[in-house]
Each structure stands twice: as C-alpha cells, then as structure tokens.
N, C-alpha and C. Protein backbone atom coordinates (compact mmCIF):
# COMPACT_ATOMS: atom_id res chain seq x y z
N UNK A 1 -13.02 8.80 13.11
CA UNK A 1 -12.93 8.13 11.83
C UNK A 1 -12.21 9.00 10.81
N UNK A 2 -12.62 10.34 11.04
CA UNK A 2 -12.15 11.53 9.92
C UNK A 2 -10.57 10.97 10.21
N UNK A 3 -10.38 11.16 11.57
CA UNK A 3 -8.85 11.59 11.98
C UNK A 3 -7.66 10.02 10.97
N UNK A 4 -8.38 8.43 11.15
CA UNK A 4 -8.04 7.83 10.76
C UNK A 4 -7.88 7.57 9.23
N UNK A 5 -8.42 8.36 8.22
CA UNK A 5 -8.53 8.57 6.70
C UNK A 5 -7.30 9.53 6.88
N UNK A 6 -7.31 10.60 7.28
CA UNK A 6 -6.41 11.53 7.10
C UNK A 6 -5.15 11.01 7.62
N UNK A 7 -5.04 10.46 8.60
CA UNK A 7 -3.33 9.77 9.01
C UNK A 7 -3.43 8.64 8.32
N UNK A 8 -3.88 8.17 7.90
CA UNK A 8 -3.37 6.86 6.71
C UNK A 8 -3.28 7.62 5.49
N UNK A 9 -3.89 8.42 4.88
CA UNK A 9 -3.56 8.90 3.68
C UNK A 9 -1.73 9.13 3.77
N UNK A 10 -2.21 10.40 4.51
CA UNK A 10 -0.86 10.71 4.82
C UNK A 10 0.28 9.58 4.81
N UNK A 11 0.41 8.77 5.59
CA UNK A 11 1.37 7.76 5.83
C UNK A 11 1.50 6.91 4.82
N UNK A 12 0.46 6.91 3.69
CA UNK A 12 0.25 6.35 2.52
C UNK A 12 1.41 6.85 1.35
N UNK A 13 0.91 8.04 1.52
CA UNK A 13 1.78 9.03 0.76
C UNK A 13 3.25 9.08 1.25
N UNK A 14 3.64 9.24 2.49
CA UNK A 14 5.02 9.14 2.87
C UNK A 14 5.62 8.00 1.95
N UNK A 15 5.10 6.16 2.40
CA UNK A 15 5.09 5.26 1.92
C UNK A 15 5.85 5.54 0.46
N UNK A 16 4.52 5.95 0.16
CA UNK A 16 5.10 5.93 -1.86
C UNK A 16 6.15 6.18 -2.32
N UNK A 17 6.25 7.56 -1.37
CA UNK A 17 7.42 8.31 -1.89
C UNK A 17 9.26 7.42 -1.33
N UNK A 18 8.75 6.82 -0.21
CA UNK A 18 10.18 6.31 0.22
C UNK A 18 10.06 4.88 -0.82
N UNK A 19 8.94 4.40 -1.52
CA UNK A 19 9.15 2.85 -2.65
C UNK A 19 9.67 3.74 -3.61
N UNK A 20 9.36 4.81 -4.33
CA UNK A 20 9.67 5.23 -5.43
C UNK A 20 10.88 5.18 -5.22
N UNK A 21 11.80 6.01 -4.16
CA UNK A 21 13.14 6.74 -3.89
C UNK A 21 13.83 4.75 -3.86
N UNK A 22 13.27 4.33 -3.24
CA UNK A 22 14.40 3.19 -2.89
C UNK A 22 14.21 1.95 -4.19
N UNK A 23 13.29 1.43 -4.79
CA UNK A 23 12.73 0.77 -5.51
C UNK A 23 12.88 1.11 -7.13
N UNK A 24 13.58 0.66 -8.14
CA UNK A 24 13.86 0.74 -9.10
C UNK A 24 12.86 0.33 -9.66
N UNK A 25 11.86 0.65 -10.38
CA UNK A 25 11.41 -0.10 -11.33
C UNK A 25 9.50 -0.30 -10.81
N UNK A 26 9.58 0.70 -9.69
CA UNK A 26 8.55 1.75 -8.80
C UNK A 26 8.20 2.54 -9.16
N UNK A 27 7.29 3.34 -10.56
CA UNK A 27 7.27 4.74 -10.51
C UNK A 27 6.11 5.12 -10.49
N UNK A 28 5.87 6.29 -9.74
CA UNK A 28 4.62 7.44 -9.91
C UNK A 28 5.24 8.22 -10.64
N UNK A 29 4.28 8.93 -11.49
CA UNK A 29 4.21 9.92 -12.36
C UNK A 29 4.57 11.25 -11.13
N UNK A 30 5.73 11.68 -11.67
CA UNK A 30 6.92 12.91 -10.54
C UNK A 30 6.07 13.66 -10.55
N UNK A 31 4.76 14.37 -9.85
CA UNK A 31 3.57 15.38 -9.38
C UNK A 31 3.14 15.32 -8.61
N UNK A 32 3.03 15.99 -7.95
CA UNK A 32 2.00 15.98 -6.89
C UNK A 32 0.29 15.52 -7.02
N UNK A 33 -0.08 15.82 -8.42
CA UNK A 33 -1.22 15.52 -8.55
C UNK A 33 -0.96 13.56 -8.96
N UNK A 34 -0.06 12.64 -9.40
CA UNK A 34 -0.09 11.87 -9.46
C UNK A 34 0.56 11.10 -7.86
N UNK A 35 0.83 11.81 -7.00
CA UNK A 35 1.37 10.93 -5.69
C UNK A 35 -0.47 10.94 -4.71
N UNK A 36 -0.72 12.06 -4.94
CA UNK A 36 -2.12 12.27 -4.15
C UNK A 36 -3.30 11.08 -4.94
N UNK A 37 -3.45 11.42 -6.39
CA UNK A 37 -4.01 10.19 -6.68
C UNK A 37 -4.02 8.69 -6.46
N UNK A 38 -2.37 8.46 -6.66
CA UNK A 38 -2.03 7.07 -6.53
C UNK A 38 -2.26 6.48 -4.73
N UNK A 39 -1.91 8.05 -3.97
CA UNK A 39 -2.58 7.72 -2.41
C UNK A 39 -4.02 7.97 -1.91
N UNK A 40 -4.40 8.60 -2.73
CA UNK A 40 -6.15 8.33 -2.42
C UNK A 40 -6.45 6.96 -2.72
N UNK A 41 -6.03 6.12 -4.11
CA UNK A 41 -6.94 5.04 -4.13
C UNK A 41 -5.89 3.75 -3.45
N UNK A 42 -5.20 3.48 -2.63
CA UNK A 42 -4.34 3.27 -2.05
C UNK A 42 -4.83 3.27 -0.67
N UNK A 43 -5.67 4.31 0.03
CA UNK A 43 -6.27 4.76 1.29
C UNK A 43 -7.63 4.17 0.88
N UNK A 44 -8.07 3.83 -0.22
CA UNK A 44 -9.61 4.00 -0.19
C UNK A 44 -9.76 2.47 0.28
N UNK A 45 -8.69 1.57 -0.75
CA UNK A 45 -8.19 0.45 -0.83
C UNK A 45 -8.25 -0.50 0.79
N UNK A 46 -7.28 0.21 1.37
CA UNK A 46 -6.72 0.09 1.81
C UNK A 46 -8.21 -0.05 3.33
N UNK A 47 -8.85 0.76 3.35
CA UNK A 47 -9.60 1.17 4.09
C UNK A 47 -11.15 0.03 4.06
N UNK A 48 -11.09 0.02 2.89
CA UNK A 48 -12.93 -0.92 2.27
C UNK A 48 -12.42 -2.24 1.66
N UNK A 49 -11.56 -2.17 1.20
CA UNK A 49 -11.72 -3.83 0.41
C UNK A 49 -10.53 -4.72 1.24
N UNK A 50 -9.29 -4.20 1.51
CA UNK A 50 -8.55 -4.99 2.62
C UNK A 50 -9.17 -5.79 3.51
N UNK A 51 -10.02 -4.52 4.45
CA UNK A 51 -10.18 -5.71 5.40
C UNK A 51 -11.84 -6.68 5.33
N UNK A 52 -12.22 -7.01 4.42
CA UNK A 52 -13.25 -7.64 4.03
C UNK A 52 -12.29 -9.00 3.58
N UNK A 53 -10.93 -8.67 2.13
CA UNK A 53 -10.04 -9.66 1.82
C UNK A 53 -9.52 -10.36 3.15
N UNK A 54 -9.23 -9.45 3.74
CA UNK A 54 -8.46 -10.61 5.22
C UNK A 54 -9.38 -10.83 6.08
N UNK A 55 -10.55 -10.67 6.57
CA UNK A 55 -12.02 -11.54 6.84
C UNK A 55 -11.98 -12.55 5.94
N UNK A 56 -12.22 -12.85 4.67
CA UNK A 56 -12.18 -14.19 4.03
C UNK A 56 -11.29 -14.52 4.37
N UNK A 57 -9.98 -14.17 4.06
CA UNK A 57 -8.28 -14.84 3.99
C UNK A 57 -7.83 -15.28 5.33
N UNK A 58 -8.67 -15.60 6.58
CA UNK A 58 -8.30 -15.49 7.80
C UNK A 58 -7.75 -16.63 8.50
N UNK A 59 -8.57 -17.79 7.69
CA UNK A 59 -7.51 -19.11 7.93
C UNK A 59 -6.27 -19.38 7.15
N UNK A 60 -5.96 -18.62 5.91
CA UNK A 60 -4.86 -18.77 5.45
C UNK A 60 -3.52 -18.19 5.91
N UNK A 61 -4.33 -16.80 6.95
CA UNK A 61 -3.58 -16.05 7.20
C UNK A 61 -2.76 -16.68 8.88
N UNK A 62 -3.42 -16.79 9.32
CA UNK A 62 -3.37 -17.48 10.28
C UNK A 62 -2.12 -18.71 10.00
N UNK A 63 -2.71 -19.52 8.93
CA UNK A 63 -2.08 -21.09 8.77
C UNK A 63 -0.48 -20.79 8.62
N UNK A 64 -0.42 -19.74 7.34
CA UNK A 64 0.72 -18.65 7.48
C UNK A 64 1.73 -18.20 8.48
N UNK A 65 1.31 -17.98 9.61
CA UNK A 65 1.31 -16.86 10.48
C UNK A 65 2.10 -15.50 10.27
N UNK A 66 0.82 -15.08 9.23
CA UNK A 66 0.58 -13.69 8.74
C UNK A 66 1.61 -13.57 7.90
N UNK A 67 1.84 -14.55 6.93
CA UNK A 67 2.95 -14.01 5.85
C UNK A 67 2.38 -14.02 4.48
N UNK A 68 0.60 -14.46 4.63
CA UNK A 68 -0.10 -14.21 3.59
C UNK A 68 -0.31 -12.87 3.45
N UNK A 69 -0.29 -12.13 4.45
CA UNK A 69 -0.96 -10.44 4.34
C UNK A 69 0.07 -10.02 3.41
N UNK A 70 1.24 -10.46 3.13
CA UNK A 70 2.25 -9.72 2.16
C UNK A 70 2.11 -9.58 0.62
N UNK A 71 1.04 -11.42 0.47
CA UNK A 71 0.60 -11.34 -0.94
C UNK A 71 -1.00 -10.85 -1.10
N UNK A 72 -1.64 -10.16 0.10
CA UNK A 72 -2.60 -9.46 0.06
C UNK A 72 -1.88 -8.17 0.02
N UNK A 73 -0.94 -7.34 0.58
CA UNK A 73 -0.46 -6.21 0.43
C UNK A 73 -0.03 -6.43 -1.27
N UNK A 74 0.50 -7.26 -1.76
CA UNK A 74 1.05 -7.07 -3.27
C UNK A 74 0.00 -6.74 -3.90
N UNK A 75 -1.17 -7.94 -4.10
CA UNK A 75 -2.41 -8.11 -4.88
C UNK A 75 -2.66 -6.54 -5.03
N UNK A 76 -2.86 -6.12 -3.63
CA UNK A 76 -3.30 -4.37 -3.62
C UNK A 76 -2.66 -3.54 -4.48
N UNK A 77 -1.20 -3.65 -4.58
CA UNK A 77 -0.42 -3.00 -5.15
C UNK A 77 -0.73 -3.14 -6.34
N UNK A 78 -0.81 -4.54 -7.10
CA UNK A 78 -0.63 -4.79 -8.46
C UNK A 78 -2.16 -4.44 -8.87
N UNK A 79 -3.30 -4.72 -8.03
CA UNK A 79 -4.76 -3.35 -8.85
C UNK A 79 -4.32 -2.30 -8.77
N UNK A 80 -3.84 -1.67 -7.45
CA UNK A 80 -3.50 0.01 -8.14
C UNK A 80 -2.84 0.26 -9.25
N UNK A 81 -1.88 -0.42 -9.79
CA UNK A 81 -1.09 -0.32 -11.12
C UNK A 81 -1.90 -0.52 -11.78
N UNK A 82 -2.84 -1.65 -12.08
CA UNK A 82 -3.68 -1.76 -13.26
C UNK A 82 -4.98 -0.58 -12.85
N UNK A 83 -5.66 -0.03 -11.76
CA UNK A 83 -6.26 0.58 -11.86
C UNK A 83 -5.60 2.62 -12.05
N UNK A 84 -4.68 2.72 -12.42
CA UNK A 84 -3.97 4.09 -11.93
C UNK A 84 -3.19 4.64 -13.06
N UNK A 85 -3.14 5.33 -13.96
CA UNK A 85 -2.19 5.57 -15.17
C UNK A 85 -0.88 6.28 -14.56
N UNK A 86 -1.14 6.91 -13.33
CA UNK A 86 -0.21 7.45 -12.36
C UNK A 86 1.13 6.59 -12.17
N UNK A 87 0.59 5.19 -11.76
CA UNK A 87 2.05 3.92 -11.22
C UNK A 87 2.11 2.83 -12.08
N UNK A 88 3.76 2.76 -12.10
CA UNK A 88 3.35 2.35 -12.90
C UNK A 88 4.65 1.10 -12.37
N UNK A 89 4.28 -0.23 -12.15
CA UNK A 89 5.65 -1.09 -11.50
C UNK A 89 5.56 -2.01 -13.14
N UNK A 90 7.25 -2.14 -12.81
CA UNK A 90 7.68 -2.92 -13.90
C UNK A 90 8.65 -4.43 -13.53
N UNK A 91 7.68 -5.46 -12.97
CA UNK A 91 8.28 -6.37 -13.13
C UNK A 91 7.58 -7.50 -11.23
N UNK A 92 8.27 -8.45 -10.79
CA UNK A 92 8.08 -8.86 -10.01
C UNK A 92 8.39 -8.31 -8.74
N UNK A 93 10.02 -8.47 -9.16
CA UNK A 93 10.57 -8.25 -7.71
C UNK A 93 10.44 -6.56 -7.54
N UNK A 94 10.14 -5.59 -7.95
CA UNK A 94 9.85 -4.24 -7.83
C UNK A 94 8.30 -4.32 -7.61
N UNK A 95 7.32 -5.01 -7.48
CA UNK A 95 6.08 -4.96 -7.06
C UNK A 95 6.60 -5.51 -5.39
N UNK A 96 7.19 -6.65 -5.33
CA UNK A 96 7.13 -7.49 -3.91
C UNK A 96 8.78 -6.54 -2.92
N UNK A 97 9.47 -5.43 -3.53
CA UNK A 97 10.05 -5.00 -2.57
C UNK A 97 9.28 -3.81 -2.11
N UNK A 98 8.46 -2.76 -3.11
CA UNK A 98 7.88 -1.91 -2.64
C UNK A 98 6.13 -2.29 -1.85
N UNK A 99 5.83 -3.85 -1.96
CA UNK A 99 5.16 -3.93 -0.79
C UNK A 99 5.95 -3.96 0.67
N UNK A 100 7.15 -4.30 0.80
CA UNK A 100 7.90 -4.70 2.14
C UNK A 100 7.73 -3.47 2.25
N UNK A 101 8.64 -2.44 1.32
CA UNK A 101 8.44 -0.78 2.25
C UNK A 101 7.55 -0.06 2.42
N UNK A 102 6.28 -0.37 2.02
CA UNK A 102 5.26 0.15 2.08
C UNK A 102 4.77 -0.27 3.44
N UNK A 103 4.69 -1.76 2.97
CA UNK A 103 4.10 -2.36 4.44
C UNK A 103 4.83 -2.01 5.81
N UNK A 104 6.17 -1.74 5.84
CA UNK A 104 7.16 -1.44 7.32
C UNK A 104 6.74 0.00 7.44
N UNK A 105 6.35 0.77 6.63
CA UNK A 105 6.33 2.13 6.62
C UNK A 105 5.04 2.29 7.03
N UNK A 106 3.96 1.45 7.09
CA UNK A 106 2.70 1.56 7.59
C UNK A 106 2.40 1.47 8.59
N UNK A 107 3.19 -0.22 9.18
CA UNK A 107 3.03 -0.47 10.31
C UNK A 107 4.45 0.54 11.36
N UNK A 108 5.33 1.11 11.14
CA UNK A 108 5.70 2.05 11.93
C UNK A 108 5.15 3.57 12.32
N UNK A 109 4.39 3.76 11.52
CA UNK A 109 4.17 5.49 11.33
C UNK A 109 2.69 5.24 11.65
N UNK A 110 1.83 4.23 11.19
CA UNK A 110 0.45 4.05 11.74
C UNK A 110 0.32 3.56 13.45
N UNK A 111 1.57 2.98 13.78
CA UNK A 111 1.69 2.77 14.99
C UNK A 111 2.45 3.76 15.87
N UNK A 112 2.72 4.86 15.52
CA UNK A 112 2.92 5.99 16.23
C UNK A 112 2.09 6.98 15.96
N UNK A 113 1.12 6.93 15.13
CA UNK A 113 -0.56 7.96 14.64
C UNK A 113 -1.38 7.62 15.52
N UNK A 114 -1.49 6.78 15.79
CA UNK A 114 -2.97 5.92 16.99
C UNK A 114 -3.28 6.93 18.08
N UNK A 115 -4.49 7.27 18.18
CA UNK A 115 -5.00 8.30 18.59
C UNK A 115 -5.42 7.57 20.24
C-alpha cells in the first residue's frame, strides 16, 4: 500500500510539472514547496474520494464508455484549484487540457509502476 502512495505521488508530481510546461494558463506556484503540496492533495484525492465518485458514477461511466472519468478527472482538478492557493487554472479549456495530460501521464507511468 506504502509502495502505491509513493508511486502515485510521484507520477502525480511528474504529471503537474509536464501540465504546467505544456498548458498555458496552468500554474503552480514555481517551488518546490508548492508542486509537493499541490501533489499531496492531488494523491490524497486521488486515492479516497475518486474512487468512491466512480462507485456512484458507474452507470454513467459505463453508458459513456468511460469518457465520463474525464469530467471526474476535471471536477478533481477544479477542487484542487479552489482548495490550493498553490494552482492556480485560468479558464476552461486550460482546466480540460491539463486533465488530458495529467490523465495520459497517469495512465502511462502508473502502468509501468505496478508492482
């Protein structure tokens, strides 16, 4: 379990840093102490309330086929902004491109972490 907090953080953090670099209108506060914050609650997120949301969301997700998880990956995004003085997104389409790279960056690097 330890091992799975620590490689998602991590890959969390990679994440951020490749939305910030590619994503205009994406920012963390340029620190280290604001990339670690904004990826702790991001991992915590990510870890406890996700998958409870997609347990409820499971026939939508489904009905979908799985293109709701993208506006569950946003939703996530857009509380960390309101919960984080760290990030700070400005606008639509800079919330819904840095979920795509977040999300490809998860599912590649979490799928080469798997223990």
């Amino acid at each position: 379990m330890l091992y799975k907090i620590i490689t998602t953080y991590i890959v969390n953090i990679v994440a951020l840093f490749a939305a910030v670099y590619f994503v205009t209108g994406f920012e963390i506060t340029p620190t280290a102490k604001g990339y670690l914050i904004v990826g702790a609650l991001l991992t915590a997120v990510n870890l406890v309330i996700r998958p409870v949301i997609k347990f409820i969301l499971t026939p939508v997700i489904i009905l979908t086929l799985g293109l709701f998880s993208l506006v569950i990956n946003s939703a996530i995004l857009y509380i960390l902004d309101i919960m984080s003085t760290s990030l700070t997104i400005r606008g639509f389409l800079p919330l819904l491109y840095a979920t795509l790279i977040i999300t490809a960056i998860n599912i590649i690097l979490r799928g080469t972490t798997k223990k």
